[in-house]
Protein backbone atom coordinates (compact mmCIF):
# COMPACT_ATOMS: atom_id res chain seq x y z
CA UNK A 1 19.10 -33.32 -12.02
CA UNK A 2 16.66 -34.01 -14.88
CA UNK A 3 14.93 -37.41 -12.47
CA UNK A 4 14.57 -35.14 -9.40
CA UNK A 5 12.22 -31.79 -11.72
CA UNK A 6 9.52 -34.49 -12.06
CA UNK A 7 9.06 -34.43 -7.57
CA UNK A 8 9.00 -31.32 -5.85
CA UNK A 9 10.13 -33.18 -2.83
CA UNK A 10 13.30 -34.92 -4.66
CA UNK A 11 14.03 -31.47 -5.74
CA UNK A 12 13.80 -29.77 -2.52
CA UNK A 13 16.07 -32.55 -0.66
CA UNK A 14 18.43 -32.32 -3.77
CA UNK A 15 18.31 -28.20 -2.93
CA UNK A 16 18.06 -27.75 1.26
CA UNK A 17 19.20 -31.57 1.97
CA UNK A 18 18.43 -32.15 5.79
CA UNK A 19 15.72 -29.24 5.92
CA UNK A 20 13.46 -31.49 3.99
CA UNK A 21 13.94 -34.86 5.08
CA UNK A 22 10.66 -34.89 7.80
CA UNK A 23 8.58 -37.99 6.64
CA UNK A 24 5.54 -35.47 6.82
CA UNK A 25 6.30 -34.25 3.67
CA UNK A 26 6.41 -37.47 2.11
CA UNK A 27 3.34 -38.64 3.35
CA UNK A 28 1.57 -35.33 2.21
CA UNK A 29 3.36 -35.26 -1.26
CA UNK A 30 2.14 -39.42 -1.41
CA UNK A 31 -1.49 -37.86 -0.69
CA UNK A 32 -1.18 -35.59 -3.61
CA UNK A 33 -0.13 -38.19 -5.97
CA UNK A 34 -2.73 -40.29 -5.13
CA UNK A 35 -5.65 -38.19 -4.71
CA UNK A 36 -5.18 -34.45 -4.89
CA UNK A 37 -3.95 -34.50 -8.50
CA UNK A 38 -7.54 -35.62 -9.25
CA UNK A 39 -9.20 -33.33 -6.99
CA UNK A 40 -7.17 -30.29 -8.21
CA UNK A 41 -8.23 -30.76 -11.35
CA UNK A 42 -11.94 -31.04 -10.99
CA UNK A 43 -12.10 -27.87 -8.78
CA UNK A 44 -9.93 -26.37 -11.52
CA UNK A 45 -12.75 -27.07 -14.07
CA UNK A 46 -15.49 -26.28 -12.48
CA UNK A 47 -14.46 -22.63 -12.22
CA UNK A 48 -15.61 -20.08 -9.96
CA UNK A 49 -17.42 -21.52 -6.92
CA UNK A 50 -21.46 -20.30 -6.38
CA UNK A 51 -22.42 -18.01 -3.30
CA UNK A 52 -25.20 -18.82 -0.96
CA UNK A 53 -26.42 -15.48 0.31
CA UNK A 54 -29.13 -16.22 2.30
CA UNK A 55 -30.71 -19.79 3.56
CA UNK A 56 -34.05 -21.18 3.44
CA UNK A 57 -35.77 -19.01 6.15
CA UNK A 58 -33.94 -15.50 4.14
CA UNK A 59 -31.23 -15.59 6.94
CA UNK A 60 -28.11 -14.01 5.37
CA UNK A 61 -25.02 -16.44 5.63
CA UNK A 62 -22.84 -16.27 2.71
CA UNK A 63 -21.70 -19.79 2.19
CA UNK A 64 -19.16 -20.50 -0.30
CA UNK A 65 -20.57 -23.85 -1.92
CA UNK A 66 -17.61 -25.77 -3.40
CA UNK A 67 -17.54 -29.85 -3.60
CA UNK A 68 -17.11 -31.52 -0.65
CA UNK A 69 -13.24 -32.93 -2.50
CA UNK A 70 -12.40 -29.67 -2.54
CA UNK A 71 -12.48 -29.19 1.59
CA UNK A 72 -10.64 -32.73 2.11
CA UNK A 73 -8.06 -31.05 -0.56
CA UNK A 74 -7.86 -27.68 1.31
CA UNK A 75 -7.71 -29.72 4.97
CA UNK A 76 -5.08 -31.81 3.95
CA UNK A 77 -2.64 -29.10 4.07
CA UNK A 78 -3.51 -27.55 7.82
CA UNK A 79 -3.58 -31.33 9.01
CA UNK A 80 -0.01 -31.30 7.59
CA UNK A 81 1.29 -28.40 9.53
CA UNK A 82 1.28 -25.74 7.31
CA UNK A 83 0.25 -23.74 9.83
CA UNK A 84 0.37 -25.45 13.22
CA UNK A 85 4.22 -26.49 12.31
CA UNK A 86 5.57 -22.95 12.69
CA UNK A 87 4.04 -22.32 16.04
CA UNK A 88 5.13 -25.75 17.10
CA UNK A 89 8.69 -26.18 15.69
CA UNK A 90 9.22 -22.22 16.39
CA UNK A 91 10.55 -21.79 12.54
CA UNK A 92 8.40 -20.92 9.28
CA UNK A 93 10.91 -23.18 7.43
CA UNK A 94 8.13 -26.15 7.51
CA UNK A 95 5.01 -23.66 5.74
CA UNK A 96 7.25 -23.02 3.03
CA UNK A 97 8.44 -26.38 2.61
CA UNK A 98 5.08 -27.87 2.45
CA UNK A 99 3.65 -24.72 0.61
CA UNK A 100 6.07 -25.43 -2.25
CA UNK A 101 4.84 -29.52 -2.63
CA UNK A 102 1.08 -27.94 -2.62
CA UNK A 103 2.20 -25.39 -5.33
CA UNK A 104 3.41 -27.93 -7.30
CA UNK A 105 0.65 -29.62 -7.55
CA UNK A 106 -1.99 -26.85 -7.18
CA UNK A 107 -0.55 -22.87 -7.08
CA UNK A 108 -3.87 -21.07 -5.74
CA UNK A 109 -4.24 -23.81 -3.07
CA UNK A 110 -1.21 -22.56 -1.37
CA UNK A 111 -3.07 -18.95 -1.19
CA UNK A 112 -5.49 -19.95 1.32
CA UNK A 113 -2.37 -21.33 3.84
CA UNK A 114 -0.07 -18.20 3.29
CA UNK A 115 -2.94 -16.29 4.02
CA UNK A 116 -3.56 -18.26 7.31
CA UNK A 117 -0.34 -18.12 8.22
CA UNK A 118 -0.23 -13.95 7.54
CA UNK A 119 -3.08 -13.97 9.91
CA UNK A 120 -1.41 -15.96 12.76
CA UNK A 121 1.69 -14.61 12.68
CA UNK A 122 0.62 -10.99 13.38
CA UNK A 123 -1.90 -12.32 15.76
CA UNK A 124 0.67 -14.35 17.92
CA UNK A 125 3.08 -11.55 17.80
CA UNK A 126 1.13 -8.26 18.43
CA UNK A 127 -2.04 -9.37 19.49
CA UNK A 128 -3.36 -8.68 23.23
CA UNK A 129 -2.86 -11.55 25.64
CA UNK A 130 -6.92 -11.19 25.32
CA UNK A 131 -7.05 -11.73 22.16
CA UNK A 132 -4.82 -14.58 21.60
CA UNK A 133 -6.47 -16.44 24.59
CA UNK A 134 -9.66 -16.06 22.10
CA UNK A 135 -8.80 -16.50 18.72
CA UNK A 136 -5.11 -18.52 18.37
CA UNK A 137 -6.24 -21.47 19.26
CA UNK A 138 -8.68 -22.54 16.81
CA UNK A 139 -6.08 -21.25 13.96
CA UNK A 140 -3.40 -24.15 15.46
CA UNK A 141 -5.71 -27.38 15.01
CA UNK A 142 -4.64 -30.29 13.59
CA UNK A 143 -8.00 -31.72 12.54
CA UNK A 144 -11.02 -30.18 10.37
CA UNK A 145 -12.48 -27.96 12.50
CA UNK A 146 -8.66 -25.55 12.24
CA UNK A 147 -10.05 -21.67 11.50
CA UNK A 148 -8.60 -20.22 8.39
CA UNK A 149 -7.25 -16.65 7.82
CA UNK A 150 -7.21 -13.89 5.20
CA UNK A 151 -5.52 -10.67 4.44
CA UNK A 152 -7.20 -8.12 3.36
CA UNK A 153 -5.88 -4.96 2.27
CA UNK A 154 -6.98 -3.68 -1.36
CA UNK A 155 -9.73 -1.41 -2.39
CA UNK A 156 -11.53 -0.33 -5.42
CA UNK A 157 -8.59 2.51 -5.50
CA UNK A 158 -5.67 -0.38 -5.82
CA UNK A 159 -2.92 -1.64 -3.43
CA UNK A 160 0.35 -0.18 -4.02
CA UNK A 161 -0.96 3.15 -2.42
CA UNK A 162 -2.39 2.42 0.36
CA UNK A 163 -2.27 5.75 1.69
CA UNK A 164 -4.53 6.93 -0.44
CA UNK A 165 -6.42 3.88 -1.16
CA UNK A 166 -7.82 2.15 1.91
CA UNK A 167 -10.68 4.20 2.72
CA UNK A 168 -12.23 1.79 5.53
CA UNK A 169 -12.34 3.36 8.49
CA UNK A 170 -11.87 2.24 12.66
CA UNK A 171 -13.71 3.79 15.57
CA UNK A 172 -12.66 2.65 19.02
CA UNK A 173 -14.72 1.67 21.53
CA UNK A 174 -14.98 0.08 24.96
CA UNK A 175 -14.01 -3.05 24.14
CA UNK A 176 -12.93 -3.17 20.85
CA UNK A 177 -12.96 -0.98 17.49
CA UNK A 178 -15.51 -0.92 14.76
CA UNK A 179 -14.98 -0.85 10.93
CA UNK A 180 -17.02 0.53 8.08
CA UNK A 181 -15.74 0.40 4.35
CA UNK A 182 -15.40 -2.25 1.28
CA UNK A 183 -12.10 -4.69 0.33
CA UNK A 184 -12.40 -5.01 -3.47
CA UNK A 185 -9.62 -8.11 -4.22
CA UNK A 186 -10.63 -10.30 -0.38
CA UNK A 187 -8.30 -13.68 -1.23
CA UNK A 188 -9.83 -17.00 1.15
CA UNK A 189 -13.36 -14.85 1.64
CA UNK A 190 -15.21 -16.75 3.69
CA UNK A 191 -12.61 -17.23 6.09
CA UNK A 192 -13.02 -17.33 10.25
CA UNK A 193 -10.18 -14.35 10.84
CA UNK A 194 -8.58 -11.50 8.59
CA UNK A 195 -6.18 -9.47 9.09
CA UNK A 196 -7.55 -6.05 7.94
CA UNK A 197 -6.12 -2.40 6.76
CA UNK A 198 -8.29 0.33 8.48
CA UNK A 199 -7.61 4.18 8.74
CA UNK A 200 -7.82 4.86 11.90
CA UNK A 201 -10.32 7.84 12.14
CA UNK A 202 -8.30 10.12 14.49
CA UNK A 203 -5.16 9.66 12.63
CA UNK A 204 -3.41 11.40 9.70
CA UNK A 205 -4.98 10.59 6.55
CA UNK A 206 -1.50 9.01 4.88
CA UNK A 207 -0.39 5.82 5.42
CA UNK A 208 0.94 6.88 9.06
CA UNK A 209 -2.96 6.94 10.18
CA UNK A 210 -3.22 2.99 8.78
CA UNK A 211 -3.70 0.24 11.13
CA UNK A 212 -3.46 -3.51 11.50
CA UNK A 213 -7.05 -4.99 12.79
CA UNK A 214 -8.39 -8.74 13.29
CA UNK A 215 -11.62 -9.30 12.15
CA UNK A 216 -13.11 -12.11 13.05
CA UNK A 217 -15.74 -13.88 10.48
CA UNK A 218 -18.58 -13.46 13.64
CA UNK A 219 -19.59 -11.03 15.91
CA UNK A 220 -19.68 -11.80 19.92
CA UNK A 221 -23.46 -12.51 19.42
CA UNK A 222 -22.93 -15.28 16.76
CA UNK A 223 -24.20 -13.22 13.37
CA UNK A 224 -22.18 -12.26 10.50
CA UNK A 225 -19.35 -9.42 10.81
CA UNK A 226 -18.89 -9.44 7.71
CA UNK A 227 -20.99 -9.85 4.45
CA UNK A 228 -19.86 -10.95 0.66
CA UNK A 229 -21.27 -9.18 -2.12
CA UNK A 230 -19.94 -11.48 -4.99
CA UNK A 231 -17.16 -13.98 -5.68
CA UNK A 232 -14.58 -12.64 -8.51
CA UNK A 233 -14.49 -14.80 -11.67
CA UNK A 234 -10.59 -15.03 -12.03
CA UNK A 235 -8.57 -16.80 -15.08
CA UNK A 236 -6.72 -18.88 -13.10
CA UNK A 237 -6.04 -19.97 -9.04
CA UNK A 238 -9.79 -21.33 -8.92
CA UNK A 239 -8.53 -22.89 -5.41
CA UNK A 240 -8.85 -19.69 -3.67
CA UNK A 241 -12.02 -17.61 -3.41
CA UNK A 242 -11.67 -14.46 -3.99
CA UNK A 243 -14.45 -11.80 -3.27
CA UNK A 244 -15.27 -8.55 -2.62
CA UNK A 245 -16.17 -7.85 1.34
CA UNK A 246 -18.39 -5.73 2.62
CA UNK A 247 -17.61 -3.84 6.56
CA UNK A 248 -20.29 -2.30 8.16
CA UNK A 249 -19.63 -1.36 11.82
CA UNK A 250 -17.64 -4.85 12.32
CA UNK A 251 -15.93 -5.47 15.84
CA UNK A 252 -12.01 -5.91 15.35
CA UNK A 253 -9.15 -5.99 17.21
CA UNK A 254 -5.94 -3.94 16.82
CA UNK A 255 -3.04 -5.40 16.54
CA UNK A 256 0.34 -3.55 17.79
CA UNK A 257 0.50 -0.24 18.64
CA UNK A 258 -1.33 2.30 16.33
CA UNK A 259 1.18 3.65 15.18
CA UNK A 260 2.91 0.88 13.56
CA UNK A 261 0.19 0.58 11.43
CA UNK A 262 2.02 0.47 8.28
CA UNK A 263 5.10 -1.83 9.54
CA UNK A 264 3.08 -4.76 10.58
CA UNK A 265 0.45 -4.23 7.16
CA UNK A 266 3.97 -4.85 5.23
CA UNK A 267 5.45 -7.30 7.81
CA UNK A 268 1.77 -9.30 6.82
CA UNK A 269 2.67 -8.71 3.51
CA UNK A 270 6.53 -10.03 3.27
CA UNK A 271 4.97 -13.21 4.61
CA UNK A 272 3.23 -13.71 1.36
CA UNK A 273 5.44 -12.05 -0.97
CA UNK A 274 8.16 -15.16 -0.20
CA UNK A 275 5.47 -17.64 -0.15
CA UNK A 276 4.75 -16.24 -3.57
CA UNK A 277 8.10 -16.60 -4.67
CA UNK A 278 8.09 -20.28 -3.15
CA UNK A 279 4.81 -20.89 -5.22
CA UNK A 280 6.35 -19.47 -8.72
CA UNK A 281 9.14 -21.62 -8.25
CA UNK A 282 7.38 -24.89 -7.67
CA UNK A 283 5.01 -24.02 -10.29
CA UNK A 284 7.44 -23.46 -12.28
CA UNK A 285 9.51 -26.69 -11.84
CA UNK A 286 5.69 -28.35 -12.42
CA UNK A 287 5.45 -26.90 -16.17
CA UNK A 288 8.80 -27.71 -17.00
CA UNK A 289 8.55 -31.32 -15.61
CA UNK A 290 5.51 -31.72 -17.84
CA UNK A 291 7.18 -30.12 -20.60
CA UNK A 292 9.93 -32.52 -20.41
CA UNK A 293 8.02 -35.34 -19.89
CA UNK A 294 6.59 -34.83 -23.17
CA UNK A 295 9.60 -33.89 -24.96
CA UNK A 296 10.72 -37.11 -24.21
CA UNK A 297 7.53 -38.74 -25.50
CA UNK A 298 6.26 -36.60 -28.80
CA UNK A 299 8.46 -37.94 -31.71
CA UNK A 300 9.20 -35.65 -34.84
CA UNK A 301 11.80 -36.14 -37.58
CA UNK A 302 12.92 -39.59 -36.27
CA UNK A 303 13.33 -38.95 -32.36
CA UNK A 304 11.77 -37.47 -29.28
CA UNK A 305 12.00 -33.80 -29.34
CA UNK A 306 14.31 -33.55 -26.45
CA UNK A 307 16.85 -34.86 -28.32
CA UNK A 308 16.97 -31.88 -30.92
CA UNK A 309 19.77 -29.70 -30.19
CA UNK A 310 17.82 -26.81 -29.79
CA UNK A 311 15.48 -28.01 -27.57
CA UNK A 312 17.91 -30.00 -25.41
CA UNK A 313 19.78 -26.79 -25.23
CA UNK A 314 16.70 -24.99 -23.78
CA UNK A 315 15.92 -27.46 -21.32
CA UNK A 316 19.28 -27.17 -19.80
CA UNK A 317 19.08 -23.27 -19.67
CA UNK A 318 15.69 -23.95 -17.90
CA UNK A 319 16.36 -26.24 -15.33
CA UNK A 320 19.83 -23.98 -14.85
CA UNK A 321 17.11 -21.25 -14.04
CA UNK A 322 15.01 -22.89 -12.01
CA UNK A 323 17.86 -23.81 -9.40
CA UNK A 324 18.63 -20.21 -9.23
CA UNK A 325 15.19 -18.92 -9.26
CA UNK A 326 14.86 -21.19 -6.34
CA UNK A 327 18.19 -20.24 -4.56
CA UNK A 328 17.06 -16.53 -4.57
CA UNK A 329 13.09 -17.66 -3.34
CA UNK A 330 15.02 -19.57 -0.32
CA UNK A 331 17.22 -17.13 0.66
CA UNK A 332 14.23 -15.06 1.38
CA UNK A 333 12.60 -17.43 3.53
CA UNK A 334 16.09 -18.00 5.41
CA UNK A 335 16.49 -14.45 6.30
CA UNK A 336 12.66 -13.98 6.87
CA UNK A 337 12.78 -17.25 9.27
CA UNK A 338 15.89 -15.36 11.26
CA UNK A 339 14.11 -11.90 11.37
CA UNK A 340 10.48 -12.83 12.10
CA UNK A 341 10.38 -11.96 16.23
CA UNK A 342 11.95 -8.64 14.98
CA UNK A 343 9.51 -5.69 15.74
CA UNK A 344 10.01 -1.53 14.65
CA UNK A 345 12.32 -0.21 14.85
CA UNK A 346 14.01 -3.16 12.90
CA UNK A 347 17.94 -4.18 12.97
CA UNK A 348 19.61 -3.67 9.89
CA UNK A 349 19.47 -7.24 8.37
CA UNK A 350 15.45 -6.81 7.96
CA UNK A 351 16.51 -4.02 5.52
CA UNK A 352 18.68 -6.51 3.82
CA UNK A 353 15.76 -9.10 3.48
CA UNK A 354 12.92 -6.58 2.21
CA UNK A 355 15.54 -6.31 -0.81
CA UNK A 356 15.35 -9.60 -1.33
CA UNK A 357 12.15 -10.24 -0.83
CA UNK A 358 11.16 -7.58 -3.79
CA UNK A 359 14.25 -9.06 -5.87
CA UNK A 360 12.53 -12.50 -5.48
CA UNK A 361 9.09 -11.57 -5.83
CA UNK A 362 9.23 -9.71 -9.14
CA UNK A 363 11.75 -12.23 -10.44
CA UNK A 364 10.07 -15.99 -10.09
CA UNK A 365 6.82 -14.60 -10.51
CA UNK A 366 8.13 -13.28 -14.18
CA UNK A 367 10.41 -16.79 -14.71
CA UNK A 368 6.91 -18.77 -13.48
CA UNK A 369 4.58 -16.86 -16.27
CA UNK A 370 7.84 -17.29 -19.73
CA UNK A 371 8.01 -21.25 -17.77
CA UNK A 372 4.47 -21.95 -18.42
CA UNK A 373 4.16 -20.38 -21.61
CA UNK A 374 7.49 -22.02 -22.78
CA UNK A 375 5.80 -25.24 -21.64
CA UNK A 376 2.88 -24.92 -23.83
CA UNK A 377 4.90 -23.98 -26.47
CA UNK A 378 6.60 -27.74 -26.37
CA UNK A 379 2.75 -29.03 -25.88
CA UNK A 380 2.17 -27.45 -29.30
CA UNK A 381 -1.73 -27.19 -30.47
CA UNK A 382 -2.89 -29.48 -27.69
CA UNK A 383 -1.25 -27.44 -24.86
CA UNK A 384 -4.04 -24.70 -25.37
CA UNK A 385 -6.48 -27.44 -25.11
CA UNK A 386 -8.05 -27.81 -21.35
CA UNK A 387 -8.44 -31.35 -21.58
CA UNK A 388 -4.54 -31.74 -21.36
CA UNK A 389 -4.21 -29.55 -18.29
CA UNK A 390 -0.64 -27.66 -19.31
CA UNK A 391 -2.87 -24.60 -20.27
CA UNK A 392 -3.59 -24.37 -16.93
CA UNK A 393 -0.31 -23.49 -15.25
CA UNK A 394 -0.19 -20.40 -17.50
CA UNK A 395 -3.26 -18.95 -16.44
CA UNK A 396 -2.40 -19.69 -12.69
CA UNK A 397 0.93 -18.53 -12.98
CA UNK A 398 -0.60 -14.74 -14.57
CA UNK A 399 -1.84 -13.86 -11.37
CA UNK A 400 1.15 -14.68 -9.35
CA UNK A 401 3.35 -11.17 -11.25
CA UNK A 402 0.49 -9.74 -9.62
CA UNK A 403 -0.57 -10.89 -6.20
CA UNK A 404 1.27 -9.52 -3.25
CA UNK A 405 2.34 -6.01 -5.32
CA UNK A 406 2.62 -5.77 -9.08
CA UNK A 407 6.26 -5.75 -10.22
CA UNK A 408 6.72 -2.35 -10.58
CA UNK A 409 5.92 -2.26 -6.81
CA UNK A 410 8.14 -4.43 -6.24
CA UNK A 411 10.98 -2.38 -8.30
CA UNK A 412 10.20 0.88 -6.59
CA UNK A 413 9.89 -0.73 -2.87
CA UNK A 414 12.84 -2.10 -3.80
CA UNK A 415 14.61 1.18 -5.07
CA UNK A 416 13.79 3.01 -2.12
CA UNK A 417 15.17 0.29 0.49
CA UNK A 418 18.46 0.97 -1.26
CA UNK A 419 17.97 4.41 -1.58
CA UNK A 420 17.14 5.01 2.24
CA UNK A 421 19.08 1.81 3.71
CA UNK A 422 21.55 1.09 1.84
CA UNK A 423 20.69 -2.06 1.23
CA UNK A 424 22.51 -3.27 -1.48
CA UNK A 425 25.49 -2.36 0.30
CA UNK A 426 24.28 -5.04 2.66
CA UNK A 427 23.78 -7.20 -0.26
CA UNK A 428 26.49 -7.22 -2.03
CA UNK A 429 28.64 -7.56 1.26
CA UNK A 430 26.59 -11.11 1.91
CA UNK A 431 27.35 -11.84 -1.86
CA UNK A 432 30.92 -11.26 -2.05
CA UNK A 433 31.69 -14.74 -0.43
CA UNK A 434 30.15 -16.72 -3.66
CA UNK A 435 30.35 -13.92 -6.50
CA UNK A 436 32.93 -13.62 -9.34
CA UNK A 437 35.12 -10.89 -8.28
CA UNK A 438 34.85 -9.26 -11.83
CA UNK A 439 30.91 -9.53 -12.34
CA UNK A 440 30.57 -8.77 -8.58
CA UNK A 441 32.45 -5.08 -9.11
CA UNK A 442 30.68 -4.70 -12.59
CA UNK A 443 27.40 -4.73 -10.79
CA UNK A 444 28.20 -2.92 -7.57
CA UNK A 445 29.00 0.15 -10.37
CA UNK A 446 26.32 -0.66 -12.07
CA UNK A 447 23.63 -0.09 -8.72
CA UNK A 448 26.03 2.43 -7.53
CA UNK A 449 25.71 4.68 -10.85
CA UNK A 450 22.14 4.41 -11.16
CA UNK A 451 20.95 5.14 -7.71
CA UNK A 452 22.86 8.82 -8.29
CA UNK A 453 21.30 9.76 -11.48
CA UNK A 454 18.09 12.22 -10.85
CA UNK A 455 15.46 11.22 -9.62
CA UNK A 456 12.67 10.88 -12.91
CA UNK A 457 15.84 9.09 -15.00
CA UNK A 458 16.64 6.93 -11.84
CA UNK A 459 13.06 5.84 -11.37
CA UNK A 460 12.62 5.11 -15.05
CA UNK A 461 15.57 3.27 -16.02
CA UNK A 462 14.80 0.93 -12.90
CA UNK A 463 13.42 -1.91 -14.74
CA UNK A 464 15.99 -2.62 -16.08
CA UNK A 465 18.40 -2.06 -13.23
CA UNK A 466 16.32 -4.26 -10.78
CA UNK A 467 16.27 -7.44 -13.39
CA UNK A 468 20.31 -7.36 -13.91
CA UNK A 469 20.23 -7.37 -9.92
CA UNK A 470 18.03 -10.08 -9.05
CA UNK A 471 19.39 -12.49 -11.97
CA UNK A 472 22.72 -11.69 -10.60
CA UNK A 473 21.37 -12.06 -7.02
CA UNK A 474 19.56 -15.43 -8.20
CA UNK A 475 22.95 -17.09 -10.00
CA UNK A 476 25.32 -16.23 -7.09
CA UNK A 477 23.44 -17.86 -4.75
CA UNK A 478 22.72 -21.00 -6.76
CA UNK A 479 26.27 -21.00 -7.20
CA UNK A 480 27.18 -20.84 -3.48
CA UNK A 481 24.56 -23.85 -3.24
CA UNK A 482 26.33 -25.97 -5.51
């Protein structure tokens, strides 16, 4: 095992076998050895890219300068497939495999392709013939001119309520609908299409009067749609610009019918929450194959560290871990890749994949952040040192707990689904096959019991609750894999 943690591809062959034998992905993980390492890494230090408001004649056009590097980096990837592939091969299997090599080597890089792909997905599926005719195309190109996408949901208010949050507001017209209002944490800004939240203004101000819009980055007469008031200056994920947006009676495009609003915004949203949990992962197999690359280099007391008993012994609890933290990530992507044609009202397995979807979202985001930390801890002094680069997957993986819905979102999304669907029923029915008999019944009791205590001591003894579940969740199916 220990040879195949230092290559995210040898590891994901070792893990899905014939799902990741395409000699695209070696090829892109070859690129990434050879140049994107170095590229990363200069875009990493030069921090927070500038904002070009206006040009030199005072014409407002909000470029995002970064080094030319970085846009051969950020290319790379779409040239790959990790969009076009899905659309092509009919499966999202090849975004996530090549979204886990580019999170290996670079975690906010892969923000700017599950973005893309949140915005082509929803387009494809629920967009008018119209509007796909228009706007598809340019998102499936295979060479530098491919559009980009963005999802854009949060405002000043937050994102776990959006009810009561997203104040931006749609007006329909002839041809298409007009929005007015602000997006406070706009990942990829800058991009050609988003997928926008909008209240709709004749609707019901909860989150039944939401609705799913395209916006595209210019208007039918060729001037901006949208305007950027600043770029955020964030710890880590430098690869992604992230900025505040400003609406002001921008054309979009409504996607569905209006009154699924809220089932495609979290549909977008499931899309990114796995890739999230694919990115923790591989970011976390890239700080402990660093780690134990210098374990086995850094002498102390007569012999490389990872020879120490208690260090050895931590390494194997790790990379024990890390096969289950990826076991539970891929079973989300299996199920999502199975269910993702599958519209409201949804068939009873989708109920069974949002669970796992939260259970793998709050847990390799949480096993990513202790990874990285635990990896600068074998680093020592030097690993808080920038120059050595290990600092660096701890401050990207602190925003990844974060992105997509904060943990406890994830816990009470996650309650609810088993509260109103029974889906850990559902789960621990597809579990049975692998599980220990005796730990399986111990935790069937143990959801069982705690989903009928009342409702304040339910919801805050669900911490708890929701980590036993996804470790056991995460172990089973590494087991069944082995």
């Amino acid at each position: 095992m220990e040879q195949s943690i230092f290559s995210p591809l040898a590891f994901l062959r070792r893990c899905v076998g014939d799902v990741a034998q395409s000699g695209y992905l070696d090829e892109y993980q070859g690129w990434w050895e050879r140049e994107g390492k170095r590229i990363s890494a200069a875009v990493d230090r030069a921090g927070t890219p500038w904002l070009r408001m206006f040009d030199s004649v005072g014409k407002r056009v909000d470029e995002i300068l970064y080094p030319p590097d970085y846009w051969q980096m950020l290319r790379r990837g779409y040239q790959a497939g990790v969009v076009w592939r899905v659309f092509a091969e009919h499966s999202l299997i090849p975004h996530y495999l090549l979204g886990y090599l580019t999170s290996f080597y670079d975690a906010g890089l892969y923000c700017p392709y599950t973005v893309s792909l949140s915005t082509a997905v929803p387009l494809a599926k629920y967009g008018t013939e119209a509007v796909k005719a228009r706007f598809l195309p340019a998102m499936l190109r295979r060479d530098e001119t491919v559009w980009q996408g963005a999802t854009w949901m949060t405002e000043i208010g937050g994102g776990s309520d959006l009810g009561a949050t997203v104040q931006t507001t749609a007006v329909q017209a002839a041809d298409c609908w007009y929005l007015s209002g602000d997006k406070y944490f706009a990942s990829n800004v800058g991009a050609e299409l988003a997928v926008v939240a909008a209240r709709l203004a004749s609707g019901p101000a909860d989150i039944r009067g939401l609705g799913l819009f395209l916006v595209p980055r210019y208007r039918a007469d060729g001037s901006l749609n949208y305007t950027i008031r600043r770029l955020k200056d964030k710890i880590g994920t430098r690869s992604v610009p992230t900025g505040e947006v400003e609406l002001r009676y921008s054309e979009a495009y409504l996607l569905g019918l209006a009154e699924w609003g809220i089932y495609l915004i979290l549909e977008t949203l499931n899309l990114s929450r796995v890739a999230n949990s694919v990115g923790s992962v591989a970011l976390a197999q890239r700080a402990l194959a660093d780690a134990i690359d210098y374990a086995h280099r850094r002498q102390a007391f007569g012999k490389p560290i990872a020879e120490h008993p208690l260090l050895r012994h931590q390494i194997e609890k790790r990379v024990v871990a890390l096969e289950a933290a990826f076991a539970l990530a891929w079973e989300a992507v299996r199920l999502l890749d199975q269910l993702c044609q599958a519209t409201p009202r949804y068939p009873e397995q989708y109920h069974l994949f949002r669970l796992l979807a939260h259970l793998a979202k709050y847990w390799t985001a949480e096993y990513a952040v202790q990874t990285a930390k635990w990896a600068m801890e074998i680093y020592g002094g030097i690993g808080t040192l920038a120059e050595f680069g290990v600092e660096r997957w701890l401050r990207d993986a602190m925003i990844l707990p974060i992105w997509e819905g904060t943990p406890h979102r994830q816990i009470l999304d996650g309650l609810e689904v088993m509260e109103r669907k029974g889906a850990h029923r559902m789960l621990f029915q597809y579990l049975a096959p692998y599980a220990q008999p005796e730990a399986w019944a111990a935790m069937q009791s143990r959801v069982e019991a705690h989903l009928a205590l009342p409702q304040d001591e339910k919801e805050a003894g669900a911490e708890d609750l929701f980590g036993e579940l996804a470790s056991f969740t995460a172990h089973t199916l590494r087991m069944r894999g082995l």
